[in-house]
PDB file of N, CA and C in Angstrom:
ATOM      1  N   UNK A   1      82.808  18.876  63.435  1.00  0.00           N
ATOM      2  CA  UNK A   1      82.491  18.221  62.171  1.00  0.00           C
ATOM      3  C   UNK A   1      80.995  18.347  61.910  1.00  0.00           C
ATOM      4  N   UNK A   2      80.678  18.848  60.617  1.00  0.00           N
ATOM      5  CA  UNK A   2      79.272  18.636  60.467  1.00  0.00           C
ATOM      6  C   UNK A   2      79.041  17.727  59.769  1.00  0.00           C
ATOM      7  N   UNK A   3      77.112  17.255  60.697  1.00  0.00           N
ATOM      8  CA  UNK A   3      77.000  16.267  60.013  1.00  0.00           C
ATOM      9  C   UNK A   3      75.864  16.664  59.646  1.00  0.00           C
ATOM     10  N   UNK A   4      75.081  16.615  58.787  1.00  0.00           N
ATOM     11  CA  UNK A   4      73.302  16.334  58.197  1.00  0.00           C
ATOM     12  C   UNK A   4      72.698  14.988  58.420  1.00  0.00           C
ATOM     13  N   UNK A   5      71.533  14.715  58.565  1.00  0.00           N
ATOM     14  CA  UNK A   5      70.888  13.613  58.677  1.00  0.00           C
ATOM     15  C   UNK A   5      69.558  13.522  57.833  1.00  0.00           C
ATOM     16  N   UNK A   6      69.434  13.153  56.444  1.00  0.00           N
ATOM     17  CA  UNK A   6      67.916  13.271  56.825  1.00  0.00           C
ATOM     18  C   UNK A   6      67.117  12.201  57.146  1.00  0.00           C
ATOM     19  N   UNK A   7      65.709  12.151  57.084  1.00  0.00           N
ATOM     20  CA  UNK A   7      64.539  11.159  57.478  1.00  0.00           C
ATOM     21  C   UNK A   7      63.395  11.845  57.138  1.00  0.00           C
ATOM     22  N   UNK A   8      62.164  10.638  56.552  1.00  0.00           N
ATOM     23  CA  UNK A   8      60.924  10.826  56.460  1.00  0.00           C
ATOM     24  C   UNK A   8      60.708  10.385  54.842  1.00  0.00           C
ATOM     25  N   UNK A   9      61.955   9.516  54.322  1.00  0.00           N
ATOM     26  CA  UNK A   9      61.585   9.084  52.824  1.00  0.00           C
ATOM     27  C   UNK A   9      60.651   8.090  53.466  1.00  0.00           C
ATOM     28  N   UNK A  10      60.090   7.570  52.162  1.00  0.00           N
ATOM     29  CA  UNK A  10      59.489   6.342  52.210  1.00  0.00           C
ATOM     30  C   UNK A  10      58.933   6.272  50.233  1.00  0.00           C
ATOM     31  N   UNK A  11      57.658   5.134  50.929  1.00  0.00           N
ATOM     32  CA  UNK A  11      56.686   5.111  49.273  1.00  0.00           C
ATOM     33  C   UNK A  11      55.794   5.221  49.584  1.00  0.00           C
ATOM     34  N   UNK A  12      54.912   6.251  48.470  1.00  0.00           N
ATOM     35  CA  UNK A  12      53.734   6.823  48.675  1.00  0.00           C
ATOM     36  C   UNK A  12      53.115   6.412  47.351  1.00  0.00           C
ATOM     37  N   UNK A  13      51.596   6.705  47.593  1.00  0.00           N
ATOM     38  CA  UNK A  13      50.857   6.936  46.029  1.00  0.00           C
ATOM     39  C   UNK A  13      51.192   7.966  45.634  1.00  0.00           C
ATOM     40  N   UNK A  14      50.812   8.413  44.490  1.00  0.00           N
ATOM     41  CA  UNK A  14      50.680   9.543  43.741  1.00  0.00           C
ATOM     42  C   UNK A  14      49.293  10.353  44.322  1.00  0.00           C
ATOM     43  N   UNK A  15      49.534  11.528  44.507  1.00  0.00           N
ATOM     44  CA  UNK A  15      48.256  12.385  45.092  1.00  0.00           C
ATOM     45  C   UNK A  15      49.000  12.178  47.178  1.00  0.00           C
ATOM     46  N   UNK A  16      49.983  11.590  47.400  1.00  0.00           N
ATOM     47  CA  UNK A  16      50.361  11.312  48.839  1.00  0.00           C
ATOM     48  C   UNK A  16      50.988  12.695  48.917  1.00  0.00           C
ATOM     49  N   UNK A  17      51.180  12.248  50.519  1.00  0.00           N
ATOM     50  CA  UNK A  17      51.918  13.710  51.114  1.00  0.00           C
ATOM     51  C   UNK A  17      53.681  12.903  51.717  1.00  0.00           C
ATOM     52  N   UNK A  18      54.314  13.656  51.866  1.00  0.00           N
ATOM     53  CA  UNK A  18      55.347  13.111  53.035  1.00  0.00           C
ATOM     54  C   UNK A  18      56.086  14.712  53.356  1.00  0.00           C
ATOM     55  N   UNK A  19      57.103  14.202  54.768  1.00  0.00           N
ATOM     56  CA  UNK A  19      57.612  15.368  55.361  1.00  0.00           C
ATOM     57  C   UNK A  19      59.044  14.531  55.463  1.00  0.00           C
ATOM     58  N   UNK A  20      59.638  15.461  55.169  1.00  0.00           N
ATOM     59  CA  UNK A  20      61.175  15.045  55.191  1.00  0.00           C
ATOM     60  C   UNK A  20      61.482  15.938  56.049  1.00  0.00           C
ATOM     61  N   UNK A  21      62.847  15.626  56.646  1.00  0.00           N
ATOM     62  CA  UNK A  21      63.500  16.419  57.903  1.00  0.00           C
ATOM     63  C   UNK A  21      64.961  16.018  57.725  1.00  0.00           C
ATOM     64  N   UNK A  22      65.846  17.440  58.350  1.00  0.00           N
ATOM     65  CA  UNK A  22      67.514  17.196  58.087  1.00  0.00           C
ATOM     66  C   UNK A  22      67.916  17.514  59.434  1.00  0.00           C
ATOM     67  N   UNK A  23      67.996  16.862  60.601  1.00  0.00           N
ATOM     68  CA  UNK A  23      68.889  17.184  61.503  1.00  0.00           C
ATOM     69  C   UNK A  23      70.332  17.554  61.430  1.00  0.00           C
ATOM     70  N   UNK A  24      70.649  18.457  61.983  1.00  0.00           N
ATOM     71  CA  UNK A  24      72.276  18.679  61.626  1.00  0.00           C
ATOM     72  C   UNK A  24      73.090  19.008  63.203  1.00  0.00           C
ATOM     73  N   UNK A  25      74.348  18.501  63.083  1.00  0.00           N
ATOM     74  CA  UNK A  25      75.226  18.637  64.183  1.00  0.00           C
ATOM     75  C   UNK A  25      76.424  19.500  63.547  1.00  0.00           C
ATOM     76  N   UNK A  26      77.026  20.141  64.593  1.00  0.00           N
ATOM     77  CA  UNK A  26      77.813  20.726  64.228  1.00  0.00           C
ATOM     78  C   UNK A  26      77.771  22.088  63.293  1.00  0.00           C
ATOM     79  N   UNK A  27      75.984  22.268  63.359  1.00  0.00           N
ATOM     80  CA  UNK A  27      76.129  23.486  62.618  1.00  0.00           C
ATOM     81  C   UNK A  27      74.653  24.171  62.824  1.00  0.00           C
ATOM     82  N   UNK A  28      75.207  25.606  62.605  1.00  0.00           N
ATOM     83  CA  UNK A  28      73.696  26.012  63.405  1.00  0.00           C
ATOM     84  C   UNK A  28      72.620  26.757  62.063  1.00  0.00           C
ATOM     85  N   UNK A  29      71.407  26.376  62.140  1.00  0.00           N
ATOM     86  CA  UNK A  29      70.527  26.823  60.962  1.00  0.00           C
ATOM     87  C   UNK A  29      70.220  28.260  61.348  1.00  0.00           C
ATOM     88  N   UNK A  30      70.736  28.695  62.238  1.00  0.00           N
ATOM     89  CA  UNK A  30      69.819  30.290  62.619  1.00  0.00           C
ATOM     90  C   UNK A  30      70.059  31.148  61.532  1.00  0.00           C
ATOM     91  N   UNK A  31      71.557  31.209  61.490  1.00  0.00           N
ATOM     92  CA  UNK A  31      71.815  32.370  60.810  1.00  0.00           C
ATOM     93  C   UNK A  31      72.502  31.847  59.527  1.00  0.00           C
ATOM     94  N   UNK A  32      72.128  30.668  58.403  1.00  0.00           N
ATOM     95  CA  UNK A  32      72.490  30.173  57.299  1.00  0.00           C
ATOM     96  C   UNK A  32      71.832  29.320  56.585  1.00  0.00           C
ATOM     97  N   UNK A  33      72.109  29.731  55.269  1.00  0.00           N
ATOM     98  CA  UNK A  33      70.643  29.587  54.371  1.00  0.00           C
ATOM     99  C   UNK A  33      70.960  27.960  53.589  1.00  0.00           C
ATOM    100  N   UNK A  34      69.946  27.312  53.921  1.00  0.00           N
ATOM    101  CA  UNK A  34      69.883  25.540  53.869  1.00  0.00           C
ATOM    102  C   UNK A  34      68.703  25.375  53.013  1.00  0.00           C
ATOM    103  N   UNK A  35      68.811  24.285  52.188  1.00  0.00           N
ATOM    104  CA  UNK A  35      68.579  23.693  51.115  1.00  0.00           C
ATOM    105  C   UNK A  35      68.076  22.291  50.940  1.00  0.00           C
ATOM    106  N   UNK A  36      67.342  21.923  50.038  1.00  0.00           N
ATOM    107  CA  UNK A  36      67.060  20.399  49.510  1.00  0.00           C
ATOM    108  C   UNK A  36      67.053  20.180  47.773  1.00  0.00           C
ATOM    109  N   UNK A  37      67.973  19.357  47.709  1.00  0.00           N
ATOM    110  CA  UNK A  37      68.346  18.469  46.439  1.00  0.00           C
ATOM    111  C   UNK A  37      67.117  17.375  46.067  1.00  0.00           C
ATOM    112  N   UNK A  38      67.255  17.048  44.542  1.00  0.00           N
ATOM    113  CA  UNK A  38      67.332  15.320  44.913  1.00  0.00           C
ATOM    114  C   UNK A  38      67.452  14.908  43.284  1.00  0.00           C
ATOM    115  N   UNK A  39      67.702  13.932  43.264  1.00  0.00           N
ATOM    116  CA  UNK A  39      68.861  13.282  42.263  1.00  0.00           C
ATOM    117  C   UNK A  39      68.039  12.171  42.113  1.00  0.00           C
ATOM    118  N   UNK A  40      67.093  11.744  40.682  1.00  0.00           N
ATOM    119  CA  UNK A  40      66.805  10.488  40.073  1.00  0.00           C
ATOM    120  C   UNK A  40      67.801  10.051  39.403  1.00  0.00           C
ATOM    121  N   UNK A  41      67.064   8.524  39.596  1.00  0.00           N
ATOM    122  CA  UNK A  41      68.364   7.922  38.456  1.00  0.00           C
ATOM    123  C   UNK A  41      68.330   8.280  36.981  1.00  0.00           C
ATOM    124  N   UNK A  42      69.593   8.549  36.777  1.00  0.00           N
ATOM    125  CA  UNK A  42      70.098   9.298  35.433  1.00  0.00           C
ATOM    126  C   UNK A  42      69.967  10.323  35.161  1.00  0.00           C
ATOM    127  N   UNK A  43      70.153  11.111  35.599  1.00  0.00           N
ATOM    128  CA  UNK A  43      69.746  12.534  35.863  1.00  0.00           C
ATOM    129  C   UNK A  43      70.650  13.423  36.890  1.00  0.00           C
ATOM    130  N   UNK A  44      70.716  14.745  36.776  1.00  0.00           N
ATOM    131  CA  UNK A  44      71.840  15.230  37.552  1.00  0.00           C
ATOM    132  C   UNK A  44      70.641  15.842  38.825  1.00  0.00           C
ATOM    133  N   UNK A  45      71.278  16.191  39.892  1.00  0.00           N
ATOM    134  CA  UNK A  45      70.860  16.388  40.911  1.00  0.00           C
ATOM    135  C   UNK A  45      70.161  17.872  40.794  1.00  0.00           C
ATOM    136  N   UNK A  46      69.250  18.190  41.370  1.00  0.00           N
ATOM    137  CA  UNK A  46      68.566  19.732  41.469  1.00  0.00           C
ATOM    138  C   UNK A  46      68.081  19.937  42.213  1.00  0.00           C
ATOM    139  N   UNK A  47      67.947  21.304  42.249  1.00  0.00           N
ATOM    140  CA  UNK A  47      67.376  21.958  43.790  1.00  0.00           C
ATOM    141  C   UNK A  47      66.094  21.860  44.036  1.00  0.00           C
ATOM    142  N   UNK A  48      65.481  21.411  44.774  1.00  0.00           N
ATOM    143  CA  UNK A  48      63.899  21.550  45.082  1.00  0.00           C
ATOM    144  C   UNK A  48      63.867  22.798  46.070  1.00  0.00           C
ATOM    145  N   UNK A  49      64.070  22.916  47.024  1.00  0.00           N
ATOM    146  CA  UNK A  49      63.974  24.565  47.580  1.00  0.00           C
ATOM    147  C   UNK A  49      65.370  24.736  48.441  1.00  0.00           C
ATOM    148  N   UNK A  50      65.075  25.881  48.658  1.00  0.00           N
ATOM    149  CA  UNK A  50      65.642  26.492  49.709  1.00  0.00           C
ATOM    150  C   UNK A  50      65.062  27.440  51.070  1.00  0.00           C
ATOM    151  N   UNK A  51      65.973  27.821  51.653  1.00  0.00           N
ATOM    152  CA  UNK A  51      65.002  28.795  52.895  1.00  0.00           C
ATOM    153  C   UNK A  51      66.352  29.601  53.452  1.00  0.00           C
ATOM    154  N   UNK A  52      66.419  31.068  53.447  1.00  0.00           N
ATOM    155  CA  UNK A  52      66.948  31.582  53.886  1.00  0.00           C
ATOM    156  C   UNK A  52      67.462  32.022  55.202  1.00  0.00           C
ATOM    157  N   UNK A  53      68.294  32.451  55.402  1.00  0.00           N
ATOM    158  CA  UNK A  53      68.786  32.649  57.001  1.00  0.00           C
ATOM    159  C   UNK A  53      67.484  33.699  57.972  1.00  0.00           C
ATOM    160  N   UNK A  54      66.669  34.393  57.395  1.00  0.00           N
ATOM    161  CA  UNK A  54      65.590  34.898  57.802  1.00  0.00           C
ATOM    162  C   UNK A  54      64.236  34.284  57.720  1.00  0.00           C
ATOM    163  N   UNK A  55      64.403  33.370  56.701  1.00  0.00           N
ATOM    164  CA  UNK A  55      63.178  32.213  56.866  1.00  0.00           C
ATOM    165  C   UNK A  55      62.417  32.599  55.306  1.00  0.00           C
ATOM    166  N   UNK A  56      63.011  33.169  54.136  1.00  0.00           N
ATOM    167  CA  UNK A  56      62.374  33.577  53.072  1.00  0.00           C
ATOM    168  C   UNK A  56      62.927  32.007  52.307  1.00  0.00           C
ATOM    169  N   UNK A  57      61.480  31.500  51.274  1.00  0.00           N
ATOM    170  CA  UNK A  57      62.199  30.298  50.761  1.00  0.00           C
ATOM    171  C   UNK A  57      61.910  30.525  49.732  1.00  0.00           C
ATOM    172  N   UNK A  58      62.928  29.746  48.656  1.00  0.00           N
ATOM    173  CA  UNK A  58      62.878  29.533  47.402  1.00  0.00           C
ATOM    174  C   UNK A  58      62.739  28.167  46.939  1.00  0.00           C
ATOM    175  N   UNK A  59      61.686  28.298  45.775  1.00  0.00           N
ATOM    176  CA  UNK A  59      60.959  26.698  45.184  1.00  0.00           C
ATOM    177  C   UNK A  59      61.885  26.634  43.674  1.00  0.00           C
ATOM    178  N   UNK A  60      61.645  25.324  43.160  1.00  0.00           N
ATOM    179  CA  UNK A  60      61.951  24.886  41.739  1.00  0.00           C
ATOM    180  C   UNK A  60      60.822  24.991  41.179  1.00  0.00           C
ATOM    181  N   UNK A  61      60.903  24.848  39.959  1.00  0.00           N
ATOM    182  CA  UNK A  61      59.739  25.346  39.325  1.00  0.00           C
ATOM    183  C   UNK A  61      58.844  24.368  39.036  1.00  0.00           C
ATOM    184  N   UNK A  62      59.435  23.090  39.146  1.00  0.00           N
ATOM    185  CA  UNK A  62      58.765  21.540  39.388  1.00  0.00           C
ATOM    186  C   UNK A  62      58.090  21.219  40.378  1.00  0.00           C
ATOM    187  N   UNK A  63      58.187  21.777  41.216  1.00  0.00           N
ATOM    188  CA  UNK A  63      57.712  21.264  42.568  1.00  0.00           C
ATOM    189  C   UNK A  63      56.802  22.557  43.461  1.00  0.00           C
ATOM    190  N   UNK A  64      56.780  23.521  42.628  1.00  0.00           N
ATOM    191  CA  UNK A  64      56.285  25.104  43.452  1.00  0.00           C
ATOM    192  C   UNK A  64      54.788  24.963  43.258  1.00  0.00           C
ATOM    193  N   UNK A  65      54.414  25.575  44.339  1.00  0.00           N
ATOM    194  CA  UNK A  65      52.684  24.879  44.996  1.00  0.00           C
ATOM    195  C   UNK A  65      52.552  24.050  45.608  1.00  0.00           C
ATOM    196  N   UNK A  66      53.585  22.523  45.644  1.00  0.00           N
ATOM    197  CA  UNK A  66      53.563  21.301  45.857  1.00  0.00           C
ATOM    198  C   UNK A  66      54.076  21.558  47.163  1.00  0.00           C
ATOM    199  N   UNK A  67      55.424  22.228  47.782  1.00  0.00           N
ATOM    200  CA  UNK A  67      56.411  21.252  48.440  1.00  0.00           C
ATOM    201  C   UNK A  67      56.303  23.043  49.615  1.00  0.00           C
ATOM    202  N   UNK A  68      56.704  22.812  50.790  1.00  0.00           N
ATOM    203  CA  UNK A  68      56.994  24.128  51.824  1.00  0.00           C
ATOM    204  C   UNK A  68      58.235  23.439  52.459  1.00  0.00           C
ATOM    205  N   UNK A  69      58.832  24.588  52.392  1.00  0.00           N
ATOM    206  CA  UNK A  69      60.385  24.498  53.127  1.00  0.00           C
ATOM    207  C   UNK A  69      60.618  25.216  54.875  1.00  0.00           C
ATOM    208  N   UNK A  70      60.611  24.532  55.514  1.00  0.00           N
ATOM    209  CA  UNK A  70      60.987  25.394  56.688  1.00  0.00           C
ATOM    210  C   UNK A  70      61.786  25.018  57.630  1.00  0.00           C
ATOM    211  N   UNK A  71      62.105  25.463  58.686  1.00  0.00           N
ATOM    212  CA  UNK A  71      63.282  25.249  59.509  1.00  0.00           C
ATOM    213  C   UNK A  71      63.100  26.012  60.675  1.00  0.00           C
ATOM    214  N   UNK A  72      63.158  24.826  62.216  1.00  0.00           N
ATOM    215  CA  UNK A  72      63.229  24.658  63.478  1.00  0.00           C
ATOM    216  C   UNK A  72      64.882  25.061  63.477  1.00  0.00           C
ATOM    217  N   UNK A  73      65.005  26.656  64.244  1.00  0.00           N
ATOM    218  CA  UNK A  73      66.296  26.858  64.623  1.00  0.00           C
ATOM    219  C   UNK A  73      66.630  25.986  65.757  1.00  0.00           C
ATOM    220  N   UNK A  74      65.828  26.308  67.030  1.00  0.00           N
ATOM    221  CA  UNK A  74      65.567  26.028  68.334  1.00  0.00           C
ATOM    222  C   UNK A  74      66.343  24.275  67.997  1.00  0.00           C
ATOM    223  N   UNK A  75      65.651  23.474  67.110  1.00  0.00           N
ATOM    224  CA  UNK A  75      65.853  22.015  67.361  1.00  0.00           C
ATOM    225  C   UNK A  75      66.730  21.708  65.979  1.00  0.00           C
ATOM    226  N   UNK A  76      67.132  22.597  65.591  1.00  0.00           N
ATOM    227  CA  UNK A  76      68.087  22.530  64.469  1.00  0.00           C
ATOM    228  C   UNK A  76      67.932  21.902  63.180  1.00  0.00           C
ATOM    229  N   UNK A  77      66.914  21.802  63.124  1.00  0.00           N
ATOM    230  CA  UNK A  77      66.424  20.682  61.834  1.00  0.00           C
ATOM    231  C   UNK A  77      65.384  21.623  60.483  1.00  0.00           C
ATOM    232  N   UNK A  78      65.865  20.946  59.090  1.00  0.00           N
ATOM    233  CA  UNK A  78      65.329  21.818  58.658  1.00  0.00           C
ATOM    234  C   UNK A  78      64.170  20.368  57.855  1.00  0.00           C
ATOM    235  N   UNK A  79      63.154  21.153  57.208  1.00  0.00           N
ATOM    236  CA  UNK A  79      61.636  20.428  56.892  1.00  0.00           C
ATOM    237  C   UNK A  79      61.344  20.596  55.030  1.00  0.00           C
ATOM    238  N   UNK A  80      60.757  19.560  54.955  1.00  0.00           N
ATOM    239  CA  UNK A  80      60.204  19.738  53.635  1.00  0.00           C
ATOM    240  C   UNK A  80      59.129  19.002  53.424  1.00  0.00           C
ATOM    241  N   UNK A  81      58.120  19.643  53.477  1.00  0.00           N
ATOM    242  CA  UNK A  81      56.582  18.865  52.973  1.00  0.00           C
ATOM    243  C   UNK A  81      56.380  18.952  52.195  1.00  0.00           C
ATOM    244  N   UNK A  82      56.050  18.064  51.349  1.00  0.00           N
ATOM    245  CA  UNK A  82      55.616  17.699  49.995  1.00  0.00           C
ATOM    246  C   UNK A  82      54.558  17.055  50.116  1.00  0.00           C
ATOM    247  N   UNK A  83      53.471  17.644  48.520  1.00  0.00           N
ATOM    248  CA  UNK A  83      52.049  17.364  48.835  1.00  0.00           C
ATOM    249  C   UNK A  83      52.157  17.305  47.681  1.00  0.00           C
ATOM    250  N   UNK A  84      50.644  16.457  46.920  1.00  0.00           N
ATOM    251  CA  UNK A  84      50.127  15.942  45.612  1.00  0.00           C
ATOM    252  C   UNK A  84      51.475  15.299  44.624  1.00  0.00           C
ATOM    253  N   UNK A  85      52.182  14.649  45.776  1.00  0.00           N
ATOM    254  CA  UNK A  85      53.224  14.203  45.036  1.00  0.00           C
ATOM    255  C   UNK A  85      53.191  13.190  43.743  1.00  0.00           C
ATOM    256  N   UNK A  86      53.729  13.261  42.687  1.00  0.00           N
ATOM    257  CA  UNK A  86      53.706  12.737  41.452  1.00  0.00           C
ATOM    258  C   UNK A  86      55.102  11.627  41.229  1.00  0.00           C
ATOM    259  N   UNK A  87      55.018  10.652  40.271  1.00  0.00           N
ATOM    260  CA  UNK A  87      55.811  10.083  40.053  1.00  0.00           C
ATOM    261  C   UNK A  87      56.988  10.728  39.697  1.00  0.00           C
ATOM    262  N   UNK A  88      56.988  11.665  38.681  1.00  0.00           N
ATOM    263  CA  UNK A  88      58.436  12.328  38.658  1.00  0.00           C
ATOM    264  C   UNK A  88      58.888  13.488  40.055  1.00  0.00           C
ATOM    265  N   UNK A  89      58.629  13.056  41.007  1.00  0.00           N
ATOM    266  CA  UNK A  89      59.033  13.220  42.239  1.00  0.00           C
ATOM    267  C   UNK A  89      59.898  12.061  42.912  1.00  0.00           C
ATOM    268  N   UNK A  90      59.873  10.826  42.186  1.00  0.00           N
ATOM    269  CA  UNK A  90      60.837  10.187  42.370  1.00  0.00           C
ATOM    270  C   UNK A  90      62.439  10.185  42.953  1.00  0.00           C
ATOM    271  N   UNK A  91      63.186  10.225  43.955  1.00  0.00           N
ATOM    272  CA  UNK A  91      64.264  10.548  43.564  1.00  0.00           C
ATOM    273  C   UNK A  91      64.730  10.136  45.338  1.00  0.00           C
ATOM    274  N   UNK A  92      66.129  10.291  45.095  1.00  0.00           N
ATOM    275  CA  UNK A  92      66.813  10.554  46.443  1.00  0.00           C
ATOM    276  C   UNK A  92      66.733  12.335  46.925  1.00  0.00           C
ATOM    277  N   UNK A  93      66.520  12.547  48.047  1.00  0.00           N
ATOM    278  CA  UNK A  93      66.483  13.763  48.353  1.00  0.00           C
ATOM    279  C   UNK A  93      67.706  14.079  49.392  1.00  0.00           C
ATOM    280  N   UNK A  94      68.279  14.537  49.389  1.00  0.00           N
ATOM    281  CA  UNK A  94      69.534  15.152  50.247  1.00  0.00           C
ATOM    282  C   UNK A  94      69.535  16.704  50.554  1.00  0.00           C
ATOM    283  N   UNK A  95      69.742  17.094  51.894  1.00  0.00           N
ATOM    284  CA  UNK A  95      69.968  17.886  52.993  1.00  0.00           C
ATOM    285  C   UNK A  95      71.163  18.951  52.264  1.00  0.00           C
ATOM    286  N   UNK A  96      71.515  20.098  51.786  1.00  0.00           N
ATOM    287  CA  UNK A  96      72.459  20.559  51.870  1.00  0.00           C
ATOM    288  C   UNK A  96      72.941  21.907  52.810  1.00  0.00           C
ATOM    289  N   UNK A  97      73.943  22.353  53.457  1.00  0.00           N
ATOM    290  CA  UNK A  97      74.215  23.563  53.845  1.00  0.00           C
ATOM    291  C   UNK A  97      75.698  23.946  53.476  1.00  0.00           C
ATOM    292  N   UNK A  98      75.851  25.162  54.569  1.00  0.00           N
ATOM    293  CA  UNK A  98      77.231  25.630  54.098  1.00  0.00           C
ATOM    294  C   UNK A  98      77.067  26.952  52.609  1.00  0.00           C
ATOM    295  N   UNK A  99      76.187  27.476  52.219  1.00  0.00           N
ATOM    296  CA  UNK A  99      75.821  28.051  51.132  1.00  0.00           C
ATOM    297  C   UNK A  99      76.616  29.143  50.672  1.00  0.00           C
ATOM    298  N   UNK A 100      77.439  28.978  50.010  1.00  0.00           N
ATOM    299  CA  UNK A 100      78.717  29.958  49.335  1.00  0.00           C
ATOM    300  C   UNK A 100      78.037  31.001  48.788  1.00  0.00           C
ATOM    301  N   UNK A 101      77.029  31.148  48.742  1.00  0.00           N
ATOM    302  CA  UNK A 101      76.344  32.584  48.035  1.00  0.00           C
ATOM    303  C   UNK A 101      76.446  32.391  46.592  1.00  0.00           C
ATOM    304  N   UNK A 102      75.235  32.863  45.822  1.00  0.00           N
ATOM    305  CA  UNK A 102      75.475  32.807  44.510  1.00  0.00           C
ATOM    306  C   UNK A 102      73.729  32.176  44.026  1.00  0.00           C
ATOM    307  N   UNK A 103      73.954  31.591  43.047  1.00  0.00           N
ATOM    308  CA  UNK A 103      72.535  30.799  42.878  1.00  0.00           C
ATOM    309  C   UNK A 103      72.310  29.632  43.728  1.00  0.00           C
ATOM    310  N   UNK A 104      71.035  29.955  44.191  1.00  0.00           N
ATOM    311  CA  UNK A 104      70.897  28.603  45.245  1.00  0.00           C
ATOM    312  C   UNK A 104      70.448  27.298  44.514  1.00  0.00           C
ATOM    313  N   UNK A 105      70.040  27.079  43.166  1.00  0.00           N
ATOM    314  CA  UNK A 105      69.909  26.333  42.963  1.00  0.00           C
ATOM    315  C   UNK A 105      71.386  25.148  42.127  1.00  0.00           C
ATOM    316  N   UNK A 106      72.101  25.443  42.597  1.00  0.00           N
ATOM    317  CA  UNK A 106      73.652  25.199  42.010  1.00  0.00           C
ATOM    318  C   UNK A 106      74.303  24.399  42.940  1.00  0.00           C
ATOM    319  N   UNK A 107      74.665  23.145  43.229  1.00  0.00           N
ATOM    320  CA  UNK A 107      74.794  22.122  44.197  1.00  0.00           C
ATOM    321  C   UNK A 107      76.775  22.694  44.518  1.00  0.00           C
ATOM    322  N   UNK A 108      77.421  22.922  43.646  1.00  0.00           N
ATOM    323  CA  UNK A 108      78.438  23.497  44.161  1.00  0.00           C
ATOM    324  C   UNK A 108      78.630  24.251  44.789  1.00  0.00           C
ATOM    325  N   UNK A 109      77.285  25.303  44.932  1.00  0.00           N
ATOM    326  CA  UNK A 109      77.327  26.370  45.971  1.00  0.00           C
ATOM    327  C   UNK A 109      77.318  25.850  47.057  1.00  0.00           C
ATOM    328  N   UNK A 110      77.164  24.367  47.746  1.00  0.00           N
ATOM    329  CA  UNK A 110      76.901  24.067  49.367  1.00  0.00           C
ATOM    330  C   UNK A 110      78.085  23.585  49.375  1.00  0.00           C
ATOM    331  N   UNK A 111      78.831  23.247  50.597  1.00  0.00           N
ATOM    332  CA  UNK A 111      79.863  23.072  51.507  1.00  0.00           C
ATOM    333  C   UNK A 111      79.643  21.276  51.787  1.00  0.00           C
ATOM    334  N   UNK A 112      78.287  21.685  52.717  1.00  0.00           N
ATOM    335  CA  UNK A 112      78.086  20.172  53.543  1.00  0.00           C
ATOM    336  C   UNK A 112      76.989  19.732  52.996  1.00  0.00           C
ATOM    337  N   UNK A 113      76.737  18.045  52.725  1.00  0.00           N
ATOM    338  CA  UNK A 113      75.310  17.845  52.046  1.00  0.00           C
ATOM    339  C   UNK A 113      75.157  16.133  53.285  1.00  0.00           C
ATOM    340  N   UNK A 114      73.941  15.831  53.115  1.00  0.00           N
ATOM    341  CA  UNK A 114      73.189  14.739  53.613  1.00  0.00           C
ATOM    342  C   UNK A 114      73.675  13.485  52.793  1.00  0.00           C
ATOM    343  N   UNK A 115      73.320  11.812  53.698  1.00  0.00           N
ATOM    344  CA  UNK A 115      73.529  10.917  52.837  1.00  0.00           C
ATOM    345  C   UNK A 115      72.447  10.825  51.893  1.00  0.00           C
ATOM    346  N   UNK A 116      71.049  11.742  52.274  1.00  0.00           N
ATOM    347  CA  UNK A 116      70.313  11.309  51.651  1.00  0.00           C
ATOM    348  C   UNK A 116      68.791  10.881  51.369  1.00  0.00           C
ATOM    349  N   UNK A 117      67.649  10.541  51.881  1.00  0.00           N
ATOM    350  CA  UNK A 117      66.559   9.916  52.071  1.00  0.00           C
ATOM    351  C   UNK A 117      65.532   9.544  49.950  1.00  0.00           C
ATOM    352  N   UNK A 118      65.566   8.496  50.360  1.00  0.00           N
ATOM    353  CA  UNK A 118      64.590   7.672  49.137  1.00  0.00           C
ATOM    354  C   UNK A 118      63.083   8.684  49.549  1.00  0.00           C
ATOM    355  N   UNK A 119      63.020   8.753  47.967  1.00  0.00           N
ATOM    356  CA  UNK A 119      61.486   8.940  48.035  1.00  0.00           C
ATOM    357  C   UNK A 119      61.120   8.342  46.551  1.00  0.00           C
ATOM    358  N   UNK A 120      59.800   7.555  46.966  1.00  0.00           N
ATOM    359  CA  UNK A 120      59.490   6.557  45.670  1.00  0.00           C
ATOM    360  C   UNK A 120      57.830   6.752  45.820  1.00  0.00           C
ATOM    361  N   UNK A 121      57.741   7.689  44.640  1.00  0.00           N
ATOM    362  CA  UNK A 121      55.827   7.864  44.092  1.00  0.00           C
ATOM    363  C   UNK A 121      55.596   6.845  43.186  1.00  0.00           C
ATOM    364  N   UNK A 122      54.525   6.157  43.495  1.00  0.00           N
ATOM    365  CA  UNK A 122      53.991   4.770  42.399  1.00  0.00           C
ATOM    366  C   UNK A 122      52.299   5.442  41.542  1.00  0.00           C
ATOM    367  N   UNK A 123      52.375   5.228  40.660  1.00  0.00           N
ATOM    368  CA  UNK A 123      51.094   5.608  39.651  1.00  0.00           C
ATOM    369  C   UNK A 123      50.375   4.683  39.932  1.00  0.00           C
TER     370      UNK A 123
END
């Protein structure tokens, strides 16, 4: 059974940094290309990046400059640092894998997703 985990929400200022992290069981990041969501309220969920099974990543266009995607095969966990974070960075952020191929920024393309981690920027 896979599971995702993430950690490292919290609340920051605006101009803050944070690092989010997705531990996963049951599934291995070496060779499959994993992802991060995140979903404000009222609003549909979107991709903030991705990172490929070779380690090539892809940004949103909201967040590119801001945020680096990477991923510990060895300890199975994949990363997202985010820097000069802004209030409309607001949101729940969730872990996805399982990637059906296709556009990565398309939440139906993943299989398995995270419960989740809060992230709350204050002005």
């Amino acid at each position: 059974q896979v599971q995702l985990v993430e950690s490292g929400g919290g609340s920051v200022q605006a101009g803050g940094s944070l690092r989010l992290s997705c531990a996963a069981s049951g599934y291995s990041y070496r060779s499959n290309c994993m992802g991060w969501f995140r979903q404000a309220p009222g609003k549909e969920r979107e991709g903030v990046a991705t990172i490929g099974r070779y380690g090539t990543p892809s940004y949103g266009d909201s967040v590119k400059g801001r945020v680096t995607i990477s991923k510990d095969n060895a300890r199975n966990t994949l990363y997202l640092q985010m820097n000069s974070l802004e209030s409309e960075d607001t949101a729940i952020y969730y872990c996805a894998a399982g990637f059906r191929g296709g556009a990565w920024g398309e939440t139906s393309r993943y299989r398995y997703w995270g419960q989740g981690t809060q992230v709350t920027v204050s002005s």
